[in-house]
N, C-alpha and C. Protein backbone atom coordinates (compact mmCIF):
# COMPACT_ATOMS: atom_id res chain seq x y z
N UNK A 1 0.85 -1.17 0.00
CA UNK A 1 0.00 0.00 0.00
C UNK A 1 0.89 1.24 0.00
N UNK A 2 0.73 2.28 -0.79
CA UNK A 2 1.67 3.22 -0.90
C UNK A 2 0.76 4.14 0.22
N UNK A 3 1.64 5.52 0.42
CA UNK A 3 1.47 6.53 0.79
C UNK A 3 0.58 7.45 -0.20
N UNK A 4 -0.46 8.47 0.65
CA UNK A 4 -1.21 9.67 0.01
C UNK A 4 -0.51 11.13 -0.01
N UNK A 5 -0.20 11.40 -0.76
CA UNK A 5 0.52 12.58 -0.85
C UNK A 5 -0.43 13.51 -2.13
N UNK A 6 -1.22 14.67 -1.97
CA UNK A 6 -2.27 15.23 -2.54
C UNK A 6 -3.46 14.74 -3.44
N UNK A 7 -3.45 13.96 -2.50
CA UNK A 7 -4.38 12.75 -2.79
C UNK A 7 -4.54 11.78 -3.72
N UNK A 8 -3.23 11.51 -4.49
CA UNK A 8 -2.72 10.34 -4.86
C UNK A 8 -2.43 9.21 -4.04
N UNK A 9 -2.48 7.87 -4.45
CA UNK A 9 -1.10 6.95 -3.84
C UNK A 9 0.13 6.99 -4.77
N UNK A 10 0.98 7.12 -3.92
CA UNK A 10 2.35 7.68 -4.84
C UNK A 10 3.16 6.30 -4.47
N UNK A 11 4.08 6.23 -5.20
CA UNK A 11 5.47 5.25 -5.48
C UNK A 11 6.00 5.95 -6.35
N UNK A 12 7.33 5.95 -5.43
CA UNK A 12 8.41 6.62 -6.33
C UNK A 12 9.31 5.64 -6.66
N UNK A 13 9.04 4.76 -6.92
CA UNK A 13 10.14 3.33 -7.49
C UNK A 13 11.03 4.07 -8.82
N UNK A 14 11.44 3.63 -8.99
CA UNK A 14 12.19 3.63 -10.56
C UNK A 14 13.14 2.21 -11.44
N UNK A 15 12.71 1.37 -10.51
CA UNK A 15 13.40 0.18 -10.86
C UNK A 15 12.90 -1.26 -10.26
N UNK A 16 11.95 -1.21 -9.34
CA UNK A 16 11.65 -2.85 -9.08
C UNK A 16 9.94 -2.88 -9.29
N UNK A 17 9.41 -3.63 -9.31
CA UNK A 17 8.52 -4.36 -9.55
C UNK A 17 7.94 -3.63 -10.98
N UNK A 18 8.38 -3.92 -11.90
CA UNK A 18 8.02 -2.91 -13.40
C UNK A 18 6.43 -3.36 -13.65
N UNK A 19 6.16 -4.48 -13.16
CA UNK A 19 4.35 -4.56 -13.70
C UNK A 19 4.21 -3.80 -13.03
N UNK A 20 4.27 -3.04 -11.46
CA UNK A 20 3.11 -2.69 -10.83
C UNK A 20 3.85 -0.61 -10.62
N UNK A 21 5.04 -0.55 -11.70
CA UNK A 21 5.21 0.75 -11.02
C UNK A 21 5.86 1.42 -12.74
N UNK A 22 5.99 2.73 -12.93
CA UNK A 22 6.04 2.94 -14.04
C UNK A 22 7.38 3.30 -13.88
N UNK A 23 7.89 4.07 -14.81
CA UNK A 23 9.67 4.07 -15.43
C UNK A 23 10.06 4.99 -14.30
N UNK A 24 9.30 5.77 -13.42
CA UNK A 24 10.02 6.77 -12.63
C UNK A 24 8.70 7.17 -11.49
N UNK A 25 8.35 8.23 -11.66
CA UNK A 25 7.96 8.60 -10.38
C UNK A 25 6.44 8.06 -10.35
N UNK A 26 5.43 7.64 -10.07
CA UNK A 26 4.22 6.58 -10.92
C UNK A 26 3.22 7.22 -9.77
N UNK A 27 1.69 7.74 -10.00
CA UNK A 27 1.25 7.87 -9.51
C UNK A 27 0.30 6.39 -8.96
N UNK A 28 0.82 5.40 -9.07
CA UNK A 28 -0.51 4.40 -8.49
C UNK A 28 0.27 3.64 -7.38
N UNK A 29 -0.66 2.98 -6.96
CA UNK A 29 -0.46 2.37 -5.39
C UNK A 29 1.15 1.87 -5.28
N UNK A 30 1.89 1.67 -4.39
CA UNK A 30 2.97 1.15 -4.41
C UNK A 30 2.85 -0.25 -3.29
N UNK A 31 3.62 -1.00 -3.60
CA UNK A 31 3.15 -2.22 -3.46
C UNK A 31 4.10 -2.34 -1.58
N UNK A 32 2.97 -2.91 -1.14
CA UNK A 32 3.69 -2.78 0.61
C UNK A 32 4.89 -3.42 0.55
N UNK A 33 5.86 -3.03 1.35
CA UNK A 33 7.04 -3.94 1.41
C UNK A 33 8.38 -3.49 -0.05
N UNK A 34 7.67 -3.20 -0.95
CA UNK A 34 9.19 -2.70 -1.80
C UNK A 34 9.72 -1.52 -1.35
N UNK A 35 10.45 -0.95 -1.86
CA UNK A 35 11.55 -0.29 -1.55
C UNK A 35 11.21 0.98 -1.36
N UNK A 36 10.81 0.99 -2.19
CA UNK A 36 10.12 2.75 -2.82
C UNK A 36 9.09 3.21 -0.80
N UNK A 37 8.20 1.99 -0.87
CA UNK A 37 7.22 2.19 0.47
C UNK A 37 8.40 2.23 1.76
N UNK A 38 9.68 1.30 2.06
CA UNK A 38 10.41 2.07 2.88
C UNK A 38 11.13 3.20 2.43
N UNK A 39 11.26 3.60 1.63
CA UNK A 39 12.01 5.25 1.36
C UNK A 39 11.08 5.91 2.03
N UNK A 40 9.54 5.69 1.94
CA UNK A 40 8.92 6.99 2.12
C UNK A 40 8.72 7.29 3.73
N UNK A 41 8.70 6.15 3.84
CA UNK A 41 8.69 5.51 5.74
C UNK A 41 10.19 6.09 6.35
N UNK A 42 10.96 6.25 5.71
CA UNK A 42 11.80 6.73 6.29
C UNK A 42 11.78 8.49 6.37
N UNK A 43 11.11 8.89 5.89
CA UNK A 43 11.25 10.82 5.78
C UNK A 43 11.23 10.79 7.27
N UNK A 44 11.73 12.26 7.41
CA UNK A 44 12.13 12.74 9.06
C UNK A 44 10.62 13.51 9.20
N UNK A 45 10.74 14.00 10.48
CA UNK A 45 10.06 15.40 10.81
C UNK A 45 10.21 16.00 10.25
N UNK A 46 9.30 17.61 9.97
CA UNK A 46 9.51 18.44 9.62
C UNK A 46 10.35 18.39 7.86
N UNK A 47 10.08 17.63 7.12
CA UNK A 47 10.88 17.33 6.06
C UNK A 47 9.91 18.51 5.14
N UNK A 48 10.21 18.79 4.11
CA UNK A 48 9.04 19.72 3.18
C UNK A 48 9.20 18.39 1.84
N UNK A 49 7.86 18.17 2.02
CA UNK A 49 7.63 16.93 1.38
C UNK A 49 7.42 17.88 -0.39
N UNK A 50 7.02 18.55 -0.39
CA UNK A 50 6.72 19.35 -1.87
C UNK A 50 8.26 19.69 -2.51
N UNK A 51 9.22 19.98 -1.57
CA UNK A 51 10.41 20.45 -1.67
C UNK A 51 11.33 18.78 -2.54
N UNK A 52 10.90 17.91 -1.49
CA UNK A 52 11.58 16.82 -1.46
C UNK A 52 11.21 16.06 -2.80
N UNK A 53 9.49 15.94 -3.32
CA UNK A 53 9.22 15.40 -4.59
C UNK A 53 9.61 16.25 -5.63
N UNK A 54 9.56 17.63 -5.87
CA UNK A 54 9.80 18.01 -6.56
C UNK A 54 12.04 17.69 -7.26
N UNK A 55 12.73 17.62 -5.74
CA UNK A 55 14.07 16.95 -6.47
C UNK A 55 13.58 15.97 -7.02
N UNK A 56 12.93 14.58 -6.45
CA UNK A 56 12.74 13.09 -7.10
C UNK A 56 12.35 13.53 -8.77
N UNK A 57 11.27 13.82 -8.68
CA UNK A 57 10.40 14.41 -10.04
C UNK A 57 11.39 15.02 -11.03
N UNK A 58 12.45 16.13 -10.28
CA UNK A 58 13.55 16.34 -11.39
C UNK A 58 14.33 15.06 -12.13
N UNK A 59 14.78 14.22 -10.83
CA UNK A 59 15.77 13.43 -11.05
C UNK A 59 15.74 12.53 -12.35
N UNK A 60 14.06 12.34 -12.55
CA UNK A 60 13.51 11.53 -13.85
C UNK A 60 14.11 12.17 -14.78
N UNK A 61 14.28 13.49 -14.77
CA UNK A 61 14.73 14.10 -16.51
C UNK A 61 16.23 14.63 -15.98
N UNK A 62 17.11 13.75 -15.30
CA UNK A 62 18.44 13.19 -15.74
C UNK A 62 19.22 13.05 -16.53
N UNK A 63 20.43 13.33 -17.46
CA UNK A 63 20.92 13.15 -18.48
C UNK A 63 22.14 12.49 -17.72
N UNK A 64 22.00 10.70 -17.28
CA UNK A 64 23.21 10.35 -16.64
C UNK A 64 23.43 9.08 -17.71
N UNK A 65 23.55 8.88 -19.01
CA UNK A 65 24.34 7.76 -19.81
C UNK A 65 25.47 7.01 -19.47
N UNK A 66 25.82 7.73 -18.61
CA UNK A 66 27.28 6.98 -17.84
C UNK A 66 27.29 6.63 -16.73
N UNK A 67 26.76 7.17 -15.83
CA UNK A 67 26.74 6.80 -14.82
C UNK A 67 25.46 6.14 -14.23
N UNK A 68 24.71 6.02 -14.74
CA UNK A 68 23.19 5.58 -14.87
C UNK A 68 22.75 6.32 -13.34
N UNK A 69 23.24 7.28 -12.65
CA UNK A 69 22.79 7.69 -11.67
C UNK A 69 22.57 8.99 -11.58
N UNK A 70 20.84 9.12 -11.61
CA UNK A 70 20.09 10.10 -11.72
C UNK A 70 20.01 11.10 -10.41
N UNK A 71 20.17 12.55 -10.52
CA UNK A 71 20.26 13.27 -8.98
C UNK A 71 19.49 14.39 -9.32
N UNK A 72 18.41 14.86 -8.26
CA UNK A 72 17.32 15.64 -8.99
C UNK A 72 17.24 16.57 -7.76
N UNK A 73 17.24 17.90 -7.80
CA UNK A 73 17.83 18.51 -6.52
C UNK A 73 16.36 19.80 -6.55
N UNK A 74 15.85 20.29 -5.61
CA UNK A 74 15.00 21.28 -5.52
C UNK A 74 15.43 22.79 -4.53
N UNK A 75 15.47 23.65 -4.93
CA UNK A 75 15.92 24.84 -4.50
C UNK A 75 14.74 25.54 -3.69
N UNK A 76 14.61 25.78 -2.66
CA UNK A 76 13.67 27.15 -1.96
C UNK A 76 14.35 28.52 -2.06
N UNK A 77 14.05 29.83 -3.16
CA UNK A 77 14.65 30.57 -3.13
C UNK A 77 13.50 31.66 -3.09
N UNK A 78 12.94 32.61 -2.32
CA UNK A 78 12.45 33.69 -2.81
C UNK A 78 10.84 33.28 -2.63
N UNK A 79 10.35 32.24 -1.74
CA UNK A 79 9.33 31.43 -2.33
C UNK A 79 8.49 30.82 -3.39
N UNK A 80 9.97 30.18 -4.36
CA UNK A 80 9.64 29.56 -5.20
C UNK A 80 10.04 28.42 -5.02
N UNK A 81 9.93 27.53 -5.75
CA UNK A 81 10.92 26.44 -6.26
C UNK A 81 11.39 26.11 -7.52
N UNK A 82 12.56 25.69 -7.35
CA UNK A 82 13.85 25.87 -8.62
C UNK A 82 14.17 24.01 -8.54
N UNK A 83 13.98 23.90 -9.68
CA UNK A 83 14.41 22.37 -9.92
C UNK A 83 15.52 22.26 -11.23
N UNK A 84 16.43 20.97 -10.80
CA UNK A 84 17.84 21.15 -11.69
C UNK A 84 18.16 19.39 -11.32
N UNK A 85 18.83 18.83 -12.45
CA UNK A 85 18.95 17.66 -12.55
C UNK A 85 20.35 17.31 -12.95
N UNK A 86 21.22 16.44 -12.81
CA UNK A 86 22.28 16.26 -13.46
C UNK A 86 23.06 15.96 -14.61
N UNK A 87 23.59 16.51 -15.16
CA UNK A 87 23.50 16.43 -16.90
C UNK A 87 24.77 15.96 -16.80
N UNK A 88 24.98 14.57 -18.03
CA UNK A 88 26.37 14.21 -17.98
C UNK A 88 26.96 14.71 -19.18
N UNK A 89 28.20 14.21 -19.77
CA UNK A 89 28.80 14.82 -20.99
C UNK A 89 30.21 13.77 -21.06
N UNK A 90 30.20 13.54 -22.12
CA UNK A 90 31.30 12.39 -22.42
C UNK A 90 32.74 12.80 -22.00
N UNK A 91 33.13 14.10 -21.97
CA UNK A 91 34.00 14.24 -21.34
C UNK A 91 33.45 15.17 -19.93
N UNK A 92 33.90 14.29 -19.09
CA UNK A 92 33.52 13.60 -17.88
C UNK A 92 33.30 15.59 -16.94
N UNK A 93 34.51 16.80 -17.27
CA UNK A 93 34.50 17.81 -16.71
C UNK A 93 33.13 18.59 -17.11
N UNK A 94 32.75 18.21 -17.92
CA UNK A 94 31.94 19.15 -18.36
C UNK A 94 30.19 18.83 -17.72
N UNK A 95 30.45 17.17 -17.44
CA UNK A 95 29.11 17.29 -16.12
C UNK A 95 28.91 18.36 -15.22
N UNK A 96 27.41 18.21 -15.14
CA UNK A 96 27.16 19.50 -13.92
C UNK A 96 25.98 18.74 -13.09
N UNK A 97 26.33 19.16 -12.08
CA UNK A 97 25.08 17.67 -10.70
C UNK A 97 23.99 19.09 -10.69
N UNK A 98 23.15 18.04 -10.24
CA UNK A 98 21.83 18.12 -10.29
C UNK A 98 21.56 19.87 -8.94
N UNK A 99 22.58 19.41 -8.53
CA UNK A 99 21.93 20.47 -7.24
C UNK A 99 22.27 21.90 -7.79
N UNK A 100 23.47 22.08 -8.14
CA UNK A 100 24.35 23.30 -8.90
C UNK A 100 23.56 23.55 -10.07
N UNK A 101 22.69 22.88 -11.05
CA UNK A 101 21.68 23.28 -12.04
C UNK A 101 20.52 23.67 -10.99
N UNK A 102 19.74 23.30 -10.21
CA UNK A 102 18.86 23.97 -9.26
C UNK A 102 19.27 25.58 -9.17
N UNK A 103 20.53 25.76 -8.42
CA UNK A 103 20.99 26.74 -7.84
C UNK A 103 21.24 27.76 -8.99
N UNK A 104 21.68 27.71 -10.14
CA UNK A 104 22.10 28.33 -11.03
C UNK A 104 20.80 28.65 -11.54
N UNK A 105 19.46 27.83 -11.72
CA UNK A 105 18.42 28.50 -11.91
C UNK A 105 17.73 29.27 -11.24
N UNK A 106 17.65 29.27 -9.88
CA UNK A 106 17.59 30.17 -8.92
C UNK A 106 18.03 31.26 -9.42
N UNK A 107 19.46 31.37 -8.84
CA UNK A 107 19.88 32.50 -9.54
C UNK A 107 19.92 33.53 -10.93
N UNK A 108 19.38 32.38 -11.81
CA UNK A 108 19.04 33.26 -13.25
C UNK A 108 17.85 33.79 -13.19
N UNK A 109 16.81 32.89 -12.28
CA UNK A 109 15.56 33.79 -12.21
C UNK A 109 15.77 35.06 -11.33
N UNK A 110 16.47 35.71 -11.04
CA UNK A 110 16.62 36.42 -10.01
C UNK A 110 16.62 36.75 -8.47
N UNK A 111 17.15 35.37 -7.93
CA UNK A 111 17.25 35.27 -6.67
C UNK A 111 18.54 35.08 -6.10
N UNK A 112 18.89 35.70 -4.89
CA UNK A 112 19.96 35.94 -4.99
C UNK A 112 20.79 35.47 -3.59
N UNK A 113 19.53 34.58 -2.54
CA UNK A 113 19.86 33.92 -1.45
C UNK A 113 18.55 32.65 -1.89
N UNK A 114 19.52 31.10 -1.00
CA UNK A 114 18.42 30.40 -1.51
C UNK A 114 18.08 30.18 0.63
N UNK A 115 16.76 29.57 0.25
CA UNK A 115 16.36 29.18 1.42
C UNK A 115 16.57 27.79 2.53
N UNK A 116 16.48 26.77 1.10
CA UNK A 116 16.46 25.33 1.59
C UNK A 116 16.85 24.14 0.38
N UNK A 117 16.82 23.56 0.37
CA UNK A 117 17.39 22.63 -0.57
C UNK A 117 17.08 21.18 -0.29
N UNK A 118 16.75 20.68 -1.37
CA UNK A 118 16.24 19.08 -1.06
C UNK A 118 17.16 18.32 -2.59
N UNK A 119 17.52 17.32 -2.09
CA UNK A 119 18.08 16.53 -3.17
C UNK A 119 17.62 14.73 -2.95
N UNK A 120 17.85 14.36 -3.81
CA UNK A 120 17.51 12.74 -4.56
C UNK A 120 17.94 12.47 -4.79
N UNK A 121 18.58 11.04 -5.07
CA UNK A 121 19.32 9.92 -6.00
C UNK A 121 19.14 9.04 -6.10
N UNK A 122 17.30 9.24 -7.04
CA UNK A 122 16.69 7.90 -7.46
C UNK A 122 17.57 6.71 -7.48
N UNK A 123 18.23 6.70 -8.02
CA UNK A 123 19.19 5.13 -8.33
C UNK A 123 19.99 4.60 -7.42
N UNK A 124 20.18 5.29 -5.64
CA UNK A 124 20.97 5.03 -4.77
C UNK A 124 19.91 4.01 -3.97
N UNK A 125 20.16 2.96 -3.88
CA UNK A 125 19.41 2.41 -2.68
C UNK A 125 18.91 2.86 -1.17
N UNK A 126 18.08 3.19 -0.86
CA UNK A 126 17.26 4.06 0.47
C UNK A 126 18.64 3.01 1.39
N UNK A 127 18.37 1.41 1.37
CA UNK A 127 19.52 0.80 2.53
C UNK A 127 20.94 1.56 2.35
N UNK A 128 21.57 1.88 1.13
CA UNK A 128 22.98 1.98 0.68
C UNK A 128 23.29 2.62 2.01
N UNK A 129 24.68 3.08 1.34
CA UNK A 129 25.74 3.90 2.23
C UNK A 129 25.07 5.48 2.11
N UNK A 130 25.24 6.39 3.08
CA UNK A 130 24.57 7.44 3.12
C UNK A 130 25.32 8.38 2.30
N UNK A 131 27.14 8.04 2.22
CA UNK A 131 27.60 9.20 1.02
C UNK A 131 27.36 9.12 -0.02
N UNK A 132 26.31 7.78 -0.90
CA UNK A 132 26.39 7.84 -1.92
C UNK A 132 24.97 8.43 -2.17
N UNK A 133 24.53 9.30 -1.28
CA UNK A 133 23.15 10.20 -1.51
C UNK A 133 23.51 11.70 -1.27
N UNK A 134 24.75 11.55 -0.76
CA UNK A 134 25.40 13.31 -0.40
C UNK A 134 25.66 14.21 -1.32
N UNK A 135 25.52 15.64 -1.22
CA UNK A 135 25.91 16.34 -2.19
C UNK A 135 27.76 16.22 -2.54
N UNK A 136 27.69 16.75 -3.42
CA UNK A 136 29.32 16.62 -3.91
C UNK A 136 30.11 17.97 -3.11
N UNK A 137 31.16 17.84 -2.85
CA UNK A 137 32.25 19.33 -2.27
C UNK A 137 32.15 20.61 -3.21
N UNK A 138 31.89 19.92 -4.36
CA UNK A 138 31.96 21.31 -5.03
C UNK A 138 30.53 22.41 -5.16
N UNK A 139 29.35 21.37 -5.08
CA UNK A 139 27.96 21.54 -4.54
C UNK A 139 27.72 22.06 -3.38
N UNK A 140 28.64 21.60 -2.42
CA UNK A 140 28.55 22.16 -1.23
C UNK A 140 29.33 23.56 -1.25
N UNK A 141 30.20 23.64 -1.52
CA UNK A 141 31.05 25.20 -1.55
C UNK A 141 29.91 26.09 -2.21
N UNK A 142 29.33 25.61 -3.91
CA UNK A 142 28.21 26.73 -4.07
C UNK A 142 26.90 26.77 -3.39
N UNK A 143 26.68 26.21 -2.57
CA UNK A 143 25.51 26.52 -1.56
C UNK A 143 25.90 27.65 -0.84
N UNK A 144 27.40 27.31 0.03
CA UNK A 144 28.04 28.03 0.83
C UNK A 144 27.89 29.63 0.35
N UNK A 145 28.51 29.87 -1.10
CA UNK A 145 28.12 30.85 -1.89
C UNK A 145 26.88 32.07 -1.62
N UNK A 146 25.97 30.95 -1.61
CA UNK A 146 24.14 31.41 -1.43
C UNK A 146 23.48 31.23 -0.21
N UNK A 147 23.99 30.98 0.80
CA UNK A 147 23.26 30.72 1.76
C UNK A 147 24.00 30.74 3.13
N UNK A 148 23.15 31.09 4.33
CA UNK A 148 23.59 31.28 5.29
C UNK A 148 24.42 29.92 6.02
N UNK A 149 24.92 29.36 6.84
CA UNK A 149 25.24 28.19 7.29
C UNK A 149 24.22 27.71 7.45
N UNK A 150 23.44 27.63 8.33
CA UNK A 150 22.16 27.31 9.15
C UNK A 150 20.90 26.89 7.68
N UNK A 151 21.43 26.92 6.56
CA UNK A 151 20.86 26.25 4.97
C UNK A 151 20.07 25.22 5.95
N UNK A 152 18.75 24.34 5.51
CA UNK A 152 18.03 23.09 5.46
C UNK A 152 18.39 22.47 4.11
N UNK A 153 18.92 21.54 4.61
CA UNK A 153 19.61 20.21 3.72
C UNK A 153 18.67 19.15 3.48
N UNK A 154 18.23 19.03 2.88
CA UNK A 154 17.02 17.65 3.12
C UNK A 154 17.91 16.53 1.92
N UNK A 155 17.92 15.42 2.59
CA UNK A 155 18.89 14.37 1.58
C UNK A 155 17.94 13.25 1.65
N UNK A 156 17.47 12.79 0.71
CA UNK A 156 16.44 11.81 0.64
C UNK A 156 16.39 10.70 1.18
N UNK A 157 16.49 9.89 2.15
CA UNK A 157 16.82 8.69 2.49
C UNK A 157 17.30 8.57 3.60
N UNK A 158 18.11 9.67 3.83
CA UNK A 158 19.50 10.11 5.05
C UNK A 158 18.97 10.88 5.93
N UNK A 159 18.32 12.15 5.65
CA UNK A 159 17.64 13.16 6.59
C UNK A 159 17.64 14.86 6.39
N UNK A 160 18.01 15.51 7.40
CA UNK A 160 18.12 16.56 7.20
C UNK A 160 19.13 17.24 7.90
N UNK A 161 19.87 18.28 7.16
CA UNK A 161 21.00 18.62 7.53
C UNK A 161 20.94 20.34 7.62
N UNK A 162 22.38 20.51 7.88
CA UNK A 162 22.48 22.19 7.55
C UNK A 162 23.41 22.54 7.16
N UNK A 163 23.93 23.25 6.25
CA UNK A 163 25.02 23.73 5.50
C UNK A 163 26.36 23.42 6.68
N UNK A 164 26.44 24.37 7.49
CA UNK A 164 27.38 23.86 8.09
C UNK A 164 27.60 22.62 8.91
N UNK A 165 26.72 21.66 8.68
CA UNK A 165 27.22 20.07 9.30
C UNK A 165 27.92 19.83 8.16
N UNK A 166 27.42 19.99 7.02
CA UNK A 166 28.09 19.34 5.68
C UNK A 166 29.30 20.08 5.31
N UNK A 167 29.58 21.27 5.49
CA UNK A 167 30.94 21.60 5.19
C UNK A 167 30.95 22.74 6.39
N UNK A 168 31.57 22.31 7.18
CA UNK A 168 31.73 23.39 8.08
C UNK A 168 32.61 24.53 8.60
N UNK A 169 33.83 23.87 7.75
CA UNK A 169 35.03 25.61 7.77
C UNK A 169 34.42 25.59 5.92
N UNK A 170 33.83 26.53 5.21
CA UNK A 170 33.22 26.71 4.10
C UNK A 170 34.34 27.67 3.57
N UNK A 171 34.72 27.95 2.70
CA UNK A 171 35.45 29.23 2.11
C UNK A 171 34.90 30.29 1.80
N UNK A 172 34.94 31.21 2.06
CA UNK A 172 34.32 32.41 1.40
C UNK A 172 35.03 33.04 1.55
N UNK A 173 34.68 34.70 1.02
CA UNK A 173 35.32 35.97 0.32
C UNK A 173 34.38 37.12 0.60
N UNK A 174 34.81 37.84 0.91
CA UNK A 174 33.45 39.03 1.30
C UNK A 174 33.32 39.78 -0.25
N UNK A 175 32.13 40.22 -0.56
CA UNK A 175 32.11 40.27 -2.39
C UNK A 175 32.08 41.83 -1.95
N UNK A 176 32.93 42.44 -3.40
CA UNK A 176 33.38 43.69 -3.32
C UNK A 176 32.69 44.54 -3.19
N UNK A 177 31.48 44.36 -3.51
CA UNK A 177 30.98 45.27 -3.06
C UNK A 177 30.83 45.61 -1.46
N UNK A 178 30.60 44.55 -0.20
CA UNK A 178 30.63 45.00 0.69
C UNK A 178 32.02 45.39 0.99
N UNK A 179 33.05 45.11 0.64
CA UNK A 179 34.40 45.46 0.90
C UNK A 179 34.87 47.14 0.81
N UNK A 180 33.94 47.53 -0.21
CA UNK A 180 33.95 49.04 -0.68
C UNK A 180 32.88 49.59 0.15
N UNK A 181 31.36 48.93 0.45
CA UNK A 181 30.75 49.87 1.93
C UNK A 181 31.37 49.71 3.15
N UNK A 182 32.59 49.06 3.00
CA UNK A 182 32.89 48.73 4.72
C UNK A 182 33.96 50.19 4.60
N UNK A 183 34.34 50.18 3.19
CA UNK A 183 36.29 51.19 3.87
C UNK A 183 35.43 52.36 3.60
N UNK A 184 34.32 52.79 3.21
CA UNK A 184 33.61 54.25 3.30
C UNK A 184 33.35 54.50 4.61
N UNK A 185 32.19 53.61 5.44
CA UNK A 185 31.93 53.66 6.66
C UNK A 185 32.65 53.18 7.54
C-alpha cells in the first residue's frame, strides 16, 4: 500500500517491480514492502515533502548515460521552487550535478539567497551507504556561496542537515561590493 501525498497513492520506485510501477515517479499504489514504500517511511520530521518530490520528479529528466545515476535537486529561493537535474557529458569535466543546475536556476531567475534545498538519487538504494546520496564538495562550496550556514539540507533517504554540518570551515570571500561599503563607513 503506498502513501497519500495530494491525494494520490504515490510510489516513487524507478526500478523494481516494473508490472506494478512505471519508469520513474508513478502515480498508483505502491506495493507494501518494496523499496520505494520504505524510502517513504523513512522521511524525518519536519521534512518539506513538496520540496523533497519536486528533487525526485527532477531526477527523472536526468541526463546520466554513464553513470546511470540520476540526482534531482530542488531549491527554496524567494518562495519559489527551482528544480535542476544532473547532466552528464562524455568528457567527464563538463558534467554538472543536479543540485548546482537547481541553484544556477535560482539564480538566473533572479534570486539571490536560496532558502532550503532538497536533493535525490533515485538510483541510490534508500539501505545503501549514506555518502552515496550526499551532495558533492563542489555543490557544497556553491551553496556556501548562497546561503547562510544554518541552509536546510534535506537528503532523501539520510535526513536533514544544515550547510554547516556538511561543510563546516566553508570558504568564502566578502564580495566587493561590501568590501567598498565597509572602507567608506
Amino acid at each position: 500500500m503506498g502513501r497519500t501525498f495530494w491525494g494520490y497513492q504515490v510510489c516513487f520506485a524507478t526500478r523494481t517491480e516494473p508490472a506494478q510501477h512505471d519508469a520513474g515517479l508513478g502515480y498508483v499504489p505502491a506495493i507494501e514492502g518494496c523499496w520505494c514504500e520504505r524510502r517513504i517511511g523513512r522521511l524525518i520530521d519536519g521534512l518539506d515533502l513538496d520540496l523533497l518530490t519536486a528533487a525526485r520528479t527532477a531526477a527523472l529528466n536526468a541526463h546520466a548515460p554513464y553513470s546511470r545515476f540520476r540526482v534531482g535537486a530542488a531549491v527554496l529561493a524567494g518562495g519559489r521552487i527551482y528544480t535542476g537535474c544532473n547532466v552528464e557529458n562524455a568528457s567527464y569535466g563538463l558534467t554538472i550535478c543536479g543540485e548546482r543546475v537547481a541553484i544556477f536556476a535560482a539564480i538566473a531567475a533572479g534570486s539571490r539567497r536560496i532558502d532550503a534545498i532538497a536533493l535525490s538519487c533515485v538510483d541510490a538504494s534508500p539501505e545503501g551507504s549514506a555518502p552515496l546520496h550526499m551532495p558533492c564538495g563542489a555543490c557544497r562550496q556553491v551553496m556556501a556561496e548562497l546561503a547562510p550556514p544554518d541552509l536546510p539540507i534535506f537528503v532523501d533517504a539520510v535526513g536533514r542537515f544544515t550547510l554547516d554540518q556538511l561543510l563546516p570551515f566553508a570558504f568564502r570571500l566578502q564580495p566587493a561590493e561590501q568590501e567598498r561599503s565597509g572602507d567608506q563607513g
